[in-house]
PDB file of N, CA and C in Angstrom:
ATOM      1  N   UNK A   1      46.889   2.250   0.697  1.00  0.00           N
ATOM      2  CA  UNK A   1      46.276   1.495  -0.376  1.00  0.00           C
ATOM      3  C   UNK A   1      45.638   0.213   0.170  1.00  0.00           C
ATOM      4  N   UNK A   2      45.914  -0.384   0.967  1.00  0.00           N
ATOM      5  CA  UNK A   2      45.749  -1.676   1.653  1.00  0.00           C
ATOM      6  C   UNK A   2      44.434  -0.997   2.509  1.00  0.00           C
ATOM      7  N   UNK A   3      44.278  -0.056   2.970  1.00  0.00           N
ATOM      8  CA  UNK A   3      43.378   0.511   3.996  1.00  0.00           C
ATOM      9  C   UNK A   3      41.802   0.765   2.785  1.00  0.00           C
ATOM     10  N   UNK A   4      41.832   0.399   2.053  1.00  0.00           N
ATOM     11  CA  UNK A   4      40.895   0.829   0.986  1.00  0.00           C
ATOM     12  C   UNK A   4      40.699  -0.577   0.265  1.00  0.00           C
ATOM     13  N   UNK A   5      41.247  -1.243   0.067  1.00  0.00           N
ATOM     14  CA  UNK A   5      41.112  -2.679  -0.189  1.00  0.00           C
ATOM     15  C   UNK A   5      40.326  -3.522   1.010  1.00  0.00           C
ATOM     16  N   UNK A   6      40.729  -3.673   2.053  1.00  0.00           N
ATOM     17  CA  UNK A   6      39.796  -3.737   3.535  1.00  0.00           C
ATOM     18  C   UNK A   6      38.244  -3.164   3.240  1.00  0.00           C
ATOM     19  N   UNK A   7      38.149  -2.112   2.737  1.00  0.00           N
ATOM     20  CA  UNK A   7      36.589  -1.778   2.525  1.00  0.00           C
ATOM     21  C   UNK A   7      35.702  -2.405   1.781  1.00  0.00           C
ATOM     22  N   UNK A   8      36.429  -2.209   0.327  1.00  0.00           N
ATOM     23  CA  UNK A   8      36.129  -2.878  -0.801  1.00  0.00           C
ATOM     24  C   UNK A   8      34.897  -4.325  -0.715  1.00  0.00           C
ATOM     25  N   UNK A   9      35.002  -5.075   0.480  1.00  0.00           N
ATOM     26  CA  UNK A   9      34.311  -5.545   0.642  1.00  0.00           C
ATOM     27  C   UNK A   9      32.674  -5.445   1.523  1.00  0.00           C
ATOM     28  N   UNK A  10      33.099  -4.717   1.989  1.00  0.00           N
ATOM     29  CA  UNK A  10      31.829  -4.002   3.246  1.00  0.00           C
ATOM     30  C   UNK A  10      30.804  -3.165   2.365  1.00  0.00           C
ATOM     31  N   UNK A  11      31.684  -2.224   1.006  1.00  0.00           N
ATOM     32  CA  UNK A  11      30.931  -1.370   0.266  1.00  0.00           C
ATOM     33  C   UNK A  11      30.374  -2.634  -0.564  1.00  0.00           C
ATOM     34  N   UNK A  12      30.560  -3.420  -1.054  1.00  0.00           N
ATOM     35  CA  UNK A  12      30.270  -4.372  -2.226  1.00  0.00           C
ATOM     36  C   UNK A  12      28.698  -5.172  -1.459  1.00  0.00           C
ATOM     37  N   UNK A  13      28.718  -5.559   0.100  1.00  0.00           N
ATOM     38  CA  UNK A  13      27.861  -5.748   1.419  1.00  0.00           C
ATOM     39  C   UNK A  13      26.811  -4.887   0.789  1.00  0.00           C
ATOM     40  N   UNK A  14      26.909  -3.931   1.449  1.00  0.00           N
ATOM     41  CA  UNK A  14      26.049  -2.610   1.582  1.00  0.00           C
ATOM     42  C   UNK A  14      25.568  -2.466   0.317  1.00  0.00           C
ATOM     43  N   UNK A  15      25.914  -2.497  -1.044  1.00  0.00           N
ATOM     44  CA  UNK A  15      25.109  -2.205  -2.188  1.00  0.00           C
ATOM     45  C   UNK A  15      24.142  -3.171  -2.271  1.00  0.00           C
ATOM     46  N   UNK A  16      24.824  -5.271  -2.049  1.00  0.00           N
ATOM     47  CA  UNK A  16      24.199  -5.442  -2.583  1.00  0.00           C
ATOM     48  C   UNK A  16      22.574  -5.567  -1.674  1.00  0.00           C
ATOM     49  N   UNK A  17      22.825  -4.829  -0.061  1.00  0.00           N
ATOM     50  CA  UNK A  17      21.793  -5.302   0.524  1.00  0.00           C
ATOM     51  C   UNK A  17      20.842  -4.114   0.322  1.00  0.00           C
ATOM     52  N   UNK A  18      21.184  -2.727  -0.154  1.00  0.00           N
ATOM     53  CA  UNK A  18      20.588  -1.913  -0.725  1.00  0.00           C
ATOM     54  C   UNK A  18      19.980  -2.448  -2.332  1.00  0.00           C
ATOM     55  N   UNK A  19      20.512  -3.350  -3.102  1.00  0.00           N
ATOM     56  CA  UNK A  19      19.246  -3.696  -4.555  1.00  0.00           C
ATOM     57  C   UNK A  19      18.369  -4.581  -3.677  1.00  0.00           C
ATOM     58  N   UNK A  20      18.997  -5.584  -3.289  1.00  0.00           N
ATOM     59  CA  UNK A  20      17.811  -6.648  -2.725  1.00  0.00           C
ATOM     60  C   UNK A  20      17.191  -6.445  -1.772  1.00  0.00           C
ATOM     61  N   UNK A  21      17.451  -5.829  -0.547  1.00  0.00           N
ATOM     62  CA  UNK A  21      16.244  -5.634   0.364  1.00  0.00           C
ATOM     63  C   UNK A  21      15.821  -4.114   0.398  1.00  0.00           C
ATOM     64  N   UNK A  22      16.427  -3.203   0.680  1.00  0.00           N
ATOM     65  CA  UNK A  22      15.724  -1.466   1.343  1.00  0.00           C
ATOM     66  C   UNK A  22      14.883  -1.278  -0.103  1.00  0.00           C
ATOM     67  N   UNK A  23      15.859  -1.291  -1.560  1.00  0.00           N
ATOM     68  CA  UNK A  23      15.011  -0.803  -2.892  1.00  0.00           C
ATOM     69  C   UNK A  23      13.634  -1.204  -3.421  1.00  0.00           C
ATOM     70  N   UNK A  24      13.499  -2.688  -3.237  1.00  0.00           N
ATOM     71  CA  UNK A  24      11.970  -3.377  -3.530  1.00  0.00           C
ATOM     72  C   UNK A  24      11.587  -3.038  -2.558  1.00  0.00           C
ATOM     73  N   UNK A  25      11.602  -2.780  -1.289  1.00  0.00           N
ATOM     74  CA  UNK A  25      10.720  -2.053  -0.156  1.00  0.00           C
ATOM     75  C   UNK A  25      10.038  -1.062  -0.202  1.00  0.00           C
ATOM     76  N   UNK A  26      11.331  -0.146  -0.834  1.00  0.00           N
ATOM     77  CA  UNK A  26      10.546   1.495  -0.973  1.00  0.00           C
ATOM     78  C   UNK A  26       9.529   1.510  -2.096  1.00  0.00           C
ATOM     79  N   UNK A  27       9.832   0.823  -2.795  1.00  0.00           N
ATOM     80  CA  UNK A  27       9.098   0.194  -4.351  1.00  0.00           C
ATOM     81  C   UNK A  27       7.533   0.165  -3.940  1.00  0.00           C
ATOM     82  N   UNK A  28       7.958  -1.019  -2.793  1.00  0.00           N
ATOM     83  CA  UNK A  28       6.292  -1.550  -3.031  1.00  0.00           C
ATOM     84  C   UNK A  28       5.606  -0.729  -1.370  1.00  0.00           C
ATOM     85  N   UNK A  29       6.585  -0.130  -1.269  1.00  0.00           N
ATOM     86  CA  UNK A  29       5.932   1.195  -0.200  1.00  0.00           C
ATOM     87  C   UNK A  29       5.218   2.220  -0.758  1.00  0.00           C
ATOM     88  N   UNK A  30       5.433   2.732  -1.966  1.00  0.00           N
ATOM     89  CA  UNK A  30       5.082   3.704  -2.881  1.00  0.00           C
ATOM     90  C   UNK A  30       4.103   3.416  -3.534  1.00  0.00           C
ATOM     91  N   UNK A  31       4.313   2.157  -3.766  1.00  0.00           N
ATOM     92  CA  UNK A  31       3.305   1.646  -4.629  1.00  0.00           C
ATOM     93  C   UNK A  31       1.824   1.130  -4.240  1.00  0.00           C
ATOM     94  N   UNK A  32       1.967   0.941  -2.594  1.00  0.00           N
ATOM     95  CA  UNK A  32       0.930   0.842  -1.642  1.00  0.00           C
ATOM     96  C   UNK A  32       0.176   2.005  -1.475  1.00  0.00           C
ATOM     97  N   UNK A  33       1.258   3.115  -1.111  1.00  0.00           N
ATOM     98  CA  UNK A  33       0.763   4.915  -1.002  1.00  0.00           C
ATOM     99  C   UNK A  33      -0.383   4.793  -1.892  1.00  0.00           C
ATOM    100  N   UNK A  34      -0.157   5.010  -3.333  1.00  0.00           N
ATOM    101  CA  UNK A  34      -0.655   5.583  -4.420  1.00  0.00           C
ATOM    102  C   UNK A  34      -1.860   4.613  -4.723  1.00  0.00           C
ATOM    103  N   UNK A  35      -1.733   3.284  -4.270  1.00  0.00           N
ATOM    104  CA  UNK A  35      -3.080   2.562  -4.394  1.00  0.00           C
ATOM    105  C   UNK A  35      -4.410   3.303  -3.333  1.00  0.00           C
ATOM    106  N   UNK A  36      -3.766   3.419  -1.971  1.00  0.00           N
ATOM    107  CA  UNK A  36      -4.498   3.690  -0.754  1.00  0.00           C
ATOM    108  C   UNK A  36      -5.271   5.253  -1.730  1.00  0.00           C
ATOM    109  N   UNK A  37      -4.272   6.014  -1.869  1.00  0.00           N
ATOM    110  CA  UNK A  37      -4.154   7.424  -2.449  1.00  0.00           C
ATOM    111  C   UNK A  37      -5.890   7.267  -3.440  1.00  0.00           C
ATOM    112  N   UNK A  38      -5.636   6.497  -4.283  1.00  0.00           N
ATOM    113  CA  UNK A  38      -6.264   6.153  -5.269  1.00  0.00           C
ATOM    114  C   UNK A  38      -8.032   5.682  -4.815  1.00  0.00           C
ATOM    115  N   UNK A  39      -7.617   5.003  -3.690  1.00  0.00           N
ATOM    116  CA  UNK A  39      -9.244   4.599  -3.513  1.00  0.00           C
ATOM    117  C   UNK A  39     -10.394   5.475  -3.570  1.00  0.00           C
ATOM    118  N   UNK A  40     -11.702   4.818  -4.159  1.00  0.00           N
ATOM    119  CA  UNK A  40     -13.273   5.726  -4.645  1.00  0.00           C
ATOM    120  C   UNK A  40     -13.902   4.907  -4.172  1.00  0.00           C
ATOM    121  N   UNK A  41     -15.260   5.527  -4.056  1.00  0.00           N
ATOM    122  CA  UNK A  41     -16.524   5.182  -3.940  1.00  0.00           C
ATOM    123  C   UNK A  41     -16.631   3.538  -4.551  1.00  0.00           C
ATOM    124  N   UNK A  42     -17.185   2.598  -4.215  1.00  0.00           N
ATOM    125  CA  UNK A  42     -17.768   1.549  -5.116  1.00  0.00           C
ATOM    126  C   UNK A  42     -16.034   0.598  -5.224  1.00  0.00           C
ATOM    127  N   UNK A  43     -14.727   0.767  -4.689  1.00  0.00           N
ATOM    128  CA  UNK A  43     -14.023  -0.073  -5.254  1.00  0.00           C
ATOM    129  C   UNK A  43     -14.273  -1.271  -4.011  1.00  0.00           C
ATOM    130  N   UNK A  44     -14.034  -2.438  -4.422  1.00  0.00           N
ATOM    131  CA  UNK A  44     -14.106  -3.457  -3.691  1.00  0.00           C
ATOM    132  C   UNK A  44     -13.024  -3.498  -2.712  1.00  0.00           C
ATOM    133  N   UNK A  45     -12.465  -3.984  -1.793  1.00  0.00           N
ATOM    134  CA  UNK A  45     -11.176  -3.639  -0.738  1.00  0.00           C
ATOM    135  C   UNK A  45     -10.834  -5.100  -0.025  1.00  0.00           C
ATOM    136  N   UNK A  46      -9.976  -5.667  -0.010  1.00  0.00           N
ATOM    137  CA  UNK A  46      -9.336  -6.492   1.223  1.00  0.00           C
ATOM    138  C   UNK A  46      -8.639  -5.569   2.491  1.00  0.00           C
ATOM    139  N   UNK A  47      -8.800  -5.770   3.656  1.00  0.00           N
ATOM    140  CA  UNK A  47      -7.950  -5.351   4.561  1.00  0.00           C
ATOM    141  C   UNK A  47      -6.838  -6.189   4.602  1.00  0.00           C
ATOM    142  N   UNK A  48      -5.785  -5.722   5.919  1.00  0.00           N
ATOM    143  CA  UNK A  48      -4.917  -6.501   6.386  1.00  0.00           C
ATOM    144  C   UNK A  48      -5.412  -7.766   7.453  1.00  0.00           C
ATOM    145  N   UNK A  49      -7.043  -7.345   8.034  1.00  0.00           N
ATOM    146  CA  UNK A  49      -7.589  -8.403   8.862  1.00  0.00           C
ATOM    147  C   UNK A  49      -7.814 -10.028   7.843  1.00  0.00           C
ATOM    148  N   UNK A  50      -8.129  -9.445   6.358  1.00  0.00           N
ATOM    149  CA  UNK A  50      -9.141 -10.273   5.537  1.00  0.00           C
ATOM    150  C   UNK A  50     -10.349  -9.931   5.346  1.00  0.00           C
ATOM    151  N   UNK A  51     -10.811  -8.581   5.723  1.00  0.00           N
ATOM    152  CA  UNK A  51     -12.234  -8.410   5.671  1.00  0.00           C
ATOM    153  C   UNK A  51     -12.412  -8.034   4.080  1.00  0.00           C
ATOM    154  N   UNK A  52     -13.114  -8.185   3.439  1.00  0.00           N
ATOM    155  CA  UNK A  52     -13.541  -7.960   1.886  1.00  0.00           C
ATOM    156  C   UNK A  52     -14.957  -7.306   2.334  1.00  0.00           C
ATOM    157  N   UNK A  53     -15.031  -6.067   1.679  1.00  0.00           N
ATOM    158  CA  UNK A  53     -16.191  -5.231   1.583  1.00  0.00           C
ATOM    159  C   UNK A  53     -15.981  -3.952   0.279  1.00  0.00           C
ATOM    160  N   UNK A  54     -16.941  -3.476  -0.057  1.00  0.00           N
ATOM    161  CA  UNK A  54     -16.950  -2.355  -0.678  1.00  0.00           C
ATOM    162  C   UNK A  54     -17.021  -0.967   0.029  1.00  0.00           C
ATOM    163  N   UNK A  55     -15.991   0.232  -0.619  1.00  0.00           N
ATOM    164  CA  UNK A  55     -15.844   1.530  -0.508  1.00  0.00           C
ATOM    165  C   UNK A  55     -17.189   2.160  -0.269  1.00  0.00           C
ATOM    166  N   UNK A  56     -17.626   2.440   0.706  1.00  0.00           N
ATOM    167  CA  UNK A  56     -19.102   3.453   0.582  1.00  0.00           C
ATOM    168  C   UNK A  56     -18.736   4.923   1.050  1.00  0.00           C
ATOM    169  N   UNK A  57     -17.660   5.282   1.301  1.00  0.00           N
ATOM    170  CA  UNK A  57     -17.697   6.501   1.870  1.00  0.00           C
ATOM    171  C   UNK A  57     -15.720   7.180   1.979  1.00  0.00           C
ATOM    172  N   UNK A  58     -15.213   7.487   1.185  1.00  0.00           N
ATOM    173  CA  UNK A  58     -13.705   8.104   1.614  1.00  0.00           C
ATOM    174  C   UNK A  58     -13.857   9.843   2.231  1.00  0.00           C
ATOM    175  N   UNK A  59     -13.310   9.509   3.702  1.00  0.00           N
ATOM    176  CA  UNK A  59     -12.741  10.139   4.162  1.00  0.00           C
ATOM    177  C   UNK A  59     -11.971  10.895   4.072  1.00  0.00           C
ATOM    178  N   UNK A  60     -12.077  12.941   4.438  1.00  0.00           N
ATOM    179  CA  UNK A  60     -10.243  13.496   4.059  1.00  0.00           C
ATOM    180  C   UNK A  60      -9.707  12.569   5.381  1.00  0.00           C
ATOM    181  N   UNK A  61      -9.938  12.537   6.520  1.00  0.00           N
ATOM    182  CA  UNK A  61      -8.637  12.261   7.826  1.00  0.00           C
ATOM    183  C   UNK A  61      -8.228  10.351   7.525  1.00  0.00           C
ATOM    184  N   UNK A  62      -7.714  10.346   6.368  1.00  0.00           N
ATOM    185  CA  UNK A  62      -7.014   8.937   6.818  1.00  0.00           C
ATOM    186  C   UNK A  62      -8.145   7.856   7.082  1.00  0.00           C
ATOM    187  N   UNK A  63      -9.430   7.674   6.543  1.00  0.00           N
ATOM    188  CA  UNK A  63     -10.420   6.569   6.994  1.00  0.00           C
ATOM    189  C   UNK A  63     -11.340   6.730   5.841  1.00  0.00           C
ATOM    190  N   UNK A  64     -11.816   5.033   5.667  1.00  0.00           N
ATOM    191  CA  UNK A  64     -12.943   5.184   4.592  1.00  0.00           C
ATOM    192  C   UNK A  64     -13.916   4.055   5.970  1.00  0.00           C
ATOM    193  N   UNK A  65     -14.837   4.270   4.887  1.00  0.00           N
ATOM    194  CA  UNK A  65     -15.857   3.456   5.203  1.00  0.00           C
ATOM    195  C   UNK A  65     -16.338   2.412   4.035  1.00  0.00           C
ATOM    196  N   UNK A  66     -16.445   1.267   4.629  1.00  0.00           N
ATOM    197  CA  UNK A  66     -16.164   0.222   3.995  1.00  0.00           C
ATOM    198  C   UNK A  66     -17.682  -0.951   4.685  1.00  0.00           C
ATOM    199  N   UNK A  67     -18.498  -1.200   3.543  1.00  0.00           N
ATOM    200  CA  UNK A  67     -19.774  -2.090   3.843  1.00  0.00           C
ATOM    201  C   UNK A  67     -19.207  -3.329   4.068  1.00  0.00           C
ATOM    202  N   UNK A  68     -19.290  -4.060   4.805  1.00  0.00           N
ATOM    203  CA  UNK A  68     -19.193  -5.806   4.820  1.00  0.00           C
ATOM    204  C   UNK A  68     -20.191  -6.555   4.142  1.00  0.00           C
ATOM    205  N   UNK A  69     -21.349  -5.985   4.526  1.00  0.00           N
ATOM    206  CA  UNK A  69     -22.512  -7.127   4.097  1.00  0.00           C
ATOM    207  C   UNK A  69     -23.576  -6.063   4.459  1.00  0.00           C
ATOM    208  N   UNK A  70     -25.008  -6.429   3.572  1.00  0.00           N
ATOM    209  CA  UNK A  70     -25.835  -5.114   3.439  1.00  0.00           C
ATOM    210  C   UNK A  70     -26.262  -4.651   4.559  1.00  0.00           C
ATOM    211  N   UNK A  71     -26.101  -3.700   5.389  1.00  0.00           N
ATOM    212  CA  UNK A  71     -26.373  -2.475   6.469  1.00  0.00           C
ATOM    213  C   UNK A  71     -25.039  -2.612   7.158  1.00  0.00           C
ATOM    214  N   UNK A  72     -23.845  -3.305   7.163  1.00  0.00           N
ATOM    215  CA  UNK A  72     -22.974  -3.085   7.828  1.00  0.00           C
ATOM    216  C   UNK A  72     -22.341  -2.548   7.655  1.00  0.00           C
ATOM    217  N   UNK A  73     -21.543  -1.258   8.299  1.00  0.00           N
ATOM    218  CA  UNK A  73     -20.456  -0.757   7.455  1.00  0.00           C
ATOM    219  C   UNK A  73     -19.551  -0.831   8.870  1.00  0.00           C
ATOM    220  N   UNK A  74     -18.419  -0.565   8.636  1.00  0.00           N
ATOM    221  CA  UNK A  74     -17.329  -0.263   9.560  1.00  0.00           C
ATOM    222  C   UNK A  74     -16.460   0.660   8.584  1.00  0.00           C
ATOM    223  N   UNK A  75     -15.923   1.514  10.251  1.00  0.00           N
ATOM    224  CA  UNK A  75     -14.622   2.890   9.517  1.00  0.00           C
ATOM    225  C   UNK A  75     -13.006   2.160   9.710  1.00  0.00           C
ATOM    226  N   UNK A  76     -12.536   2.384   8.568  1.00  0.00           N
ATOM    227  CA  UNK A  76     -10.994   1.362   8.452  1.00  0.00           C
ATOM    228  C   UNK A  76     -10.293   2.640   8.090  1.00  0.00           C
ATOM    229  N   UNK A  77      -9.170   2.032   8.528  1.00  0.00           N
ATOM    230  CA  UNK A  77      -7.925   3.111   8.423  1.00  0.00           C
ATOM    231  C   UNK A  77      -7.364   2.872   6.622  1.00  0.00           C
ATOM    232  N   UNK A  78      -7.146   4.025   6.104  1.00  0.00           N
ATOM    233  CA  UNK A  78      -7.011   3.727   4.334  1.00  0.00           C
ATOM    234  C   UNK A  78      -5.549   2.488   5.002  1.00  0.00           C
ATOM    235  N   UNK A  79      -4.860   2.821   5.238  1.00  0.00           N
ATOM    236  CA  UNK A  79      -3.508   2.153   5.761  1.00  0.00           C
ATOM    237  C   UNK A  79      -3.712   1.028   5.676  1.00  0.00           C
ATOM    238  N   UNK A  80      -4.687   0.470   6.031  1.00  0.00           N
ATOM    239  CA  UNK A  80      -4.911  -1.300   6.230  1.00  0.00           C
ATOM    240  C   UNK A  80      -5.274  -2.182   5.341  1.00  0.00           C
ATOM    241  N   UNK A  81      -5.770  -1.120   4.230  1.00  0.00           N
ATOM    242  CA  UNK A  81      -6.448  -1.798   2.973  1.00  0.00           C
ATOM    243  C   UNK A  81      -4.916  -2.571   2.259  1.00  0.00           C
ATOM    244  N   UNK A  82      -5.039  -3.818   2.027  1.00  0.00           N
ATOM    245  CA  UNK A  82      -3.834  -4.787   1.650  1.00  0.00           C
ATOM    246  C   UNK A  82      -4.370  -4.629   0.297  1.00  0.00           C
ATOM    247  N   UNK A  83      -5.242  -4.712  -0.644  1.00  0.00           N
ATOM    248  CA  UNK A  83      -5.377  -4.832  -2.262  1.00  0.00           C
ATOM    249  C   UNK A  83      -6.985  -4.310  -2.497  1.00  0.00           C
ATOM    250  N   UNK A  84      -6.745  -4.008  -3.854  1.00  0.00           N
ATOM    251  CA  UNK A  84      -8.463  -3.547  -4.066  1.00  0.00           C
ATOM    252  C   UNK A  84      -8.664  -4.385  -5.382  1.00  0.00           C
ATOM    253  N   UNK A  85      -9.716  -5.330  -5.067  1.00  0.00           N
ATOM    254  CA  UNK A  85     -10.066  -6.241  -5.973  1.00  0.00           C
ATOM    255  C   UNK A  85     -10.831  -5.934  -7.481  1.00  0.00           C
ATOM    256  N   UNK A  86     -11.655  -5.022  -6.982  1.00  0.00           N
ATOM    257  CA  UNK A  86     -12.139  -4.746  -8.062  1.00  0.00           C
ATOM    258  C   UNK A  86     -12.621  -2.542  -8.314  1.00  0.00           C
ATOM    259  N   UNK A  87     -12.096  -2.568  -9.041  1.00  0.00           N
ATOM    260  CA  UNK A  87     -11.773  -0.516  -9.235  1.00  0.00           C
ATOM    261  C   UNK A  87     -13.141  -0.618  -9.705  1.00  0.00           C
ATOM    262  N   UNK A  88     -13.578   1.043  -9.597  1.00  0.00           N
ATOM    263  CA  UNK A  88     -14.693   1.457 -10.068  1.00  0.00           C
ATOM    264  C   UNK A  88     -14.093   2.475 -11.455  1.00  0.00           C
ATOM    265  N   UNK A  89     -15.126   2.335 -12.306  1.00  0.00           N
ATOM    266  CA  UNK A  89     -14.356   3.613 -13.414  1.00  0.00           C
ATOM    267  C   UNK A  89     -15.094   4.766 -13.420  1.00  0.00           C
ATOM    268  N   UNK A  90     -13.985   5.912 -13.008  1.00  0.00           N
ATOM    269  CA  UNK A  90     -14.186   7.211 -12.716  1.00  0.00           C
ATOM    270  C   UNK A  90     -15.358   7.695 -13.250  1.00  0.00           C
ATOM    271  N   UNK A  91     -16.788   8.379 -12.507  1.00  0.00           N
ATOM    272  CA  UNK A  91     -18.000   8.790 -13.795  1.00  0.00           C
ATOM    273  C   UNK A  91     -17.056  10.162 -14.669  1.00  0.00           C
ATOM    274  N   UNK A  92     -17.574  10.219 -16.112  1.00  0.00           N
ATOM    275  CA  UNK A  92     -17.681  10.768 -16.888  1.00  0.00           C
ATOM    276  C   UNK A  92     -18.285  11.834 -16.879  1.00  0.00           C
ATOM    277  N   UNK A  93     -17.462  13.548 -16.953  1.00  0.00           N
ATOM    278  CA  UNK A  93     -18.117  14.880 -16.851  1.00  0.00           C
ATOM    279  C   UNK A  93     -18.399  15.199 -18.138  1.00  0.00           C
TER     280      UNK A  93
END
């Protein structure tokens, strides 16, 4: 009984570092996925560098293409895109 009381504290550890740190992680891991997932044509993009440009081109292999400024484009990894400022709304069939 004493050998289970000894734990009691290590398990009480472990939960609470499972709500506060691993759970909001996976959270806003998922929640990154499904943004990246999500990107179109025309949405505006921040990277992780700071570069701000618009979507001109999504890629199937993992890369869009992304304008900086008019004739520039560069190929970015979807992965790097940190937020998308401004969405495009889906055209209408």
């Amino acid at each position: 009984m004493e050998a289970i009381g000894q734990f009691i504290p290590l398990i009480l550890i472990f939960a609470i570092m499972y709500f506060l740190l691993i759970r909001p992680q996976q959270k806003k891991l998922k929640e990154h996925k499904a943004m990246v997932e999500g990107l179109r044509r025309g949405d505006q993009v921040v990277t992780q560098g700071g570069l701000i440009g618009k979507v001109t081109k999504v890629k199937d292999d993992d890369e869009i293409e992304v304008e900086l400024a008019q004739g520039v484009k560069v190929r970015v990894v979807k992965s790097t895109v940190a937020q998308v400022l401004n969405k495009t709304e889906p055209a209408e069939s």
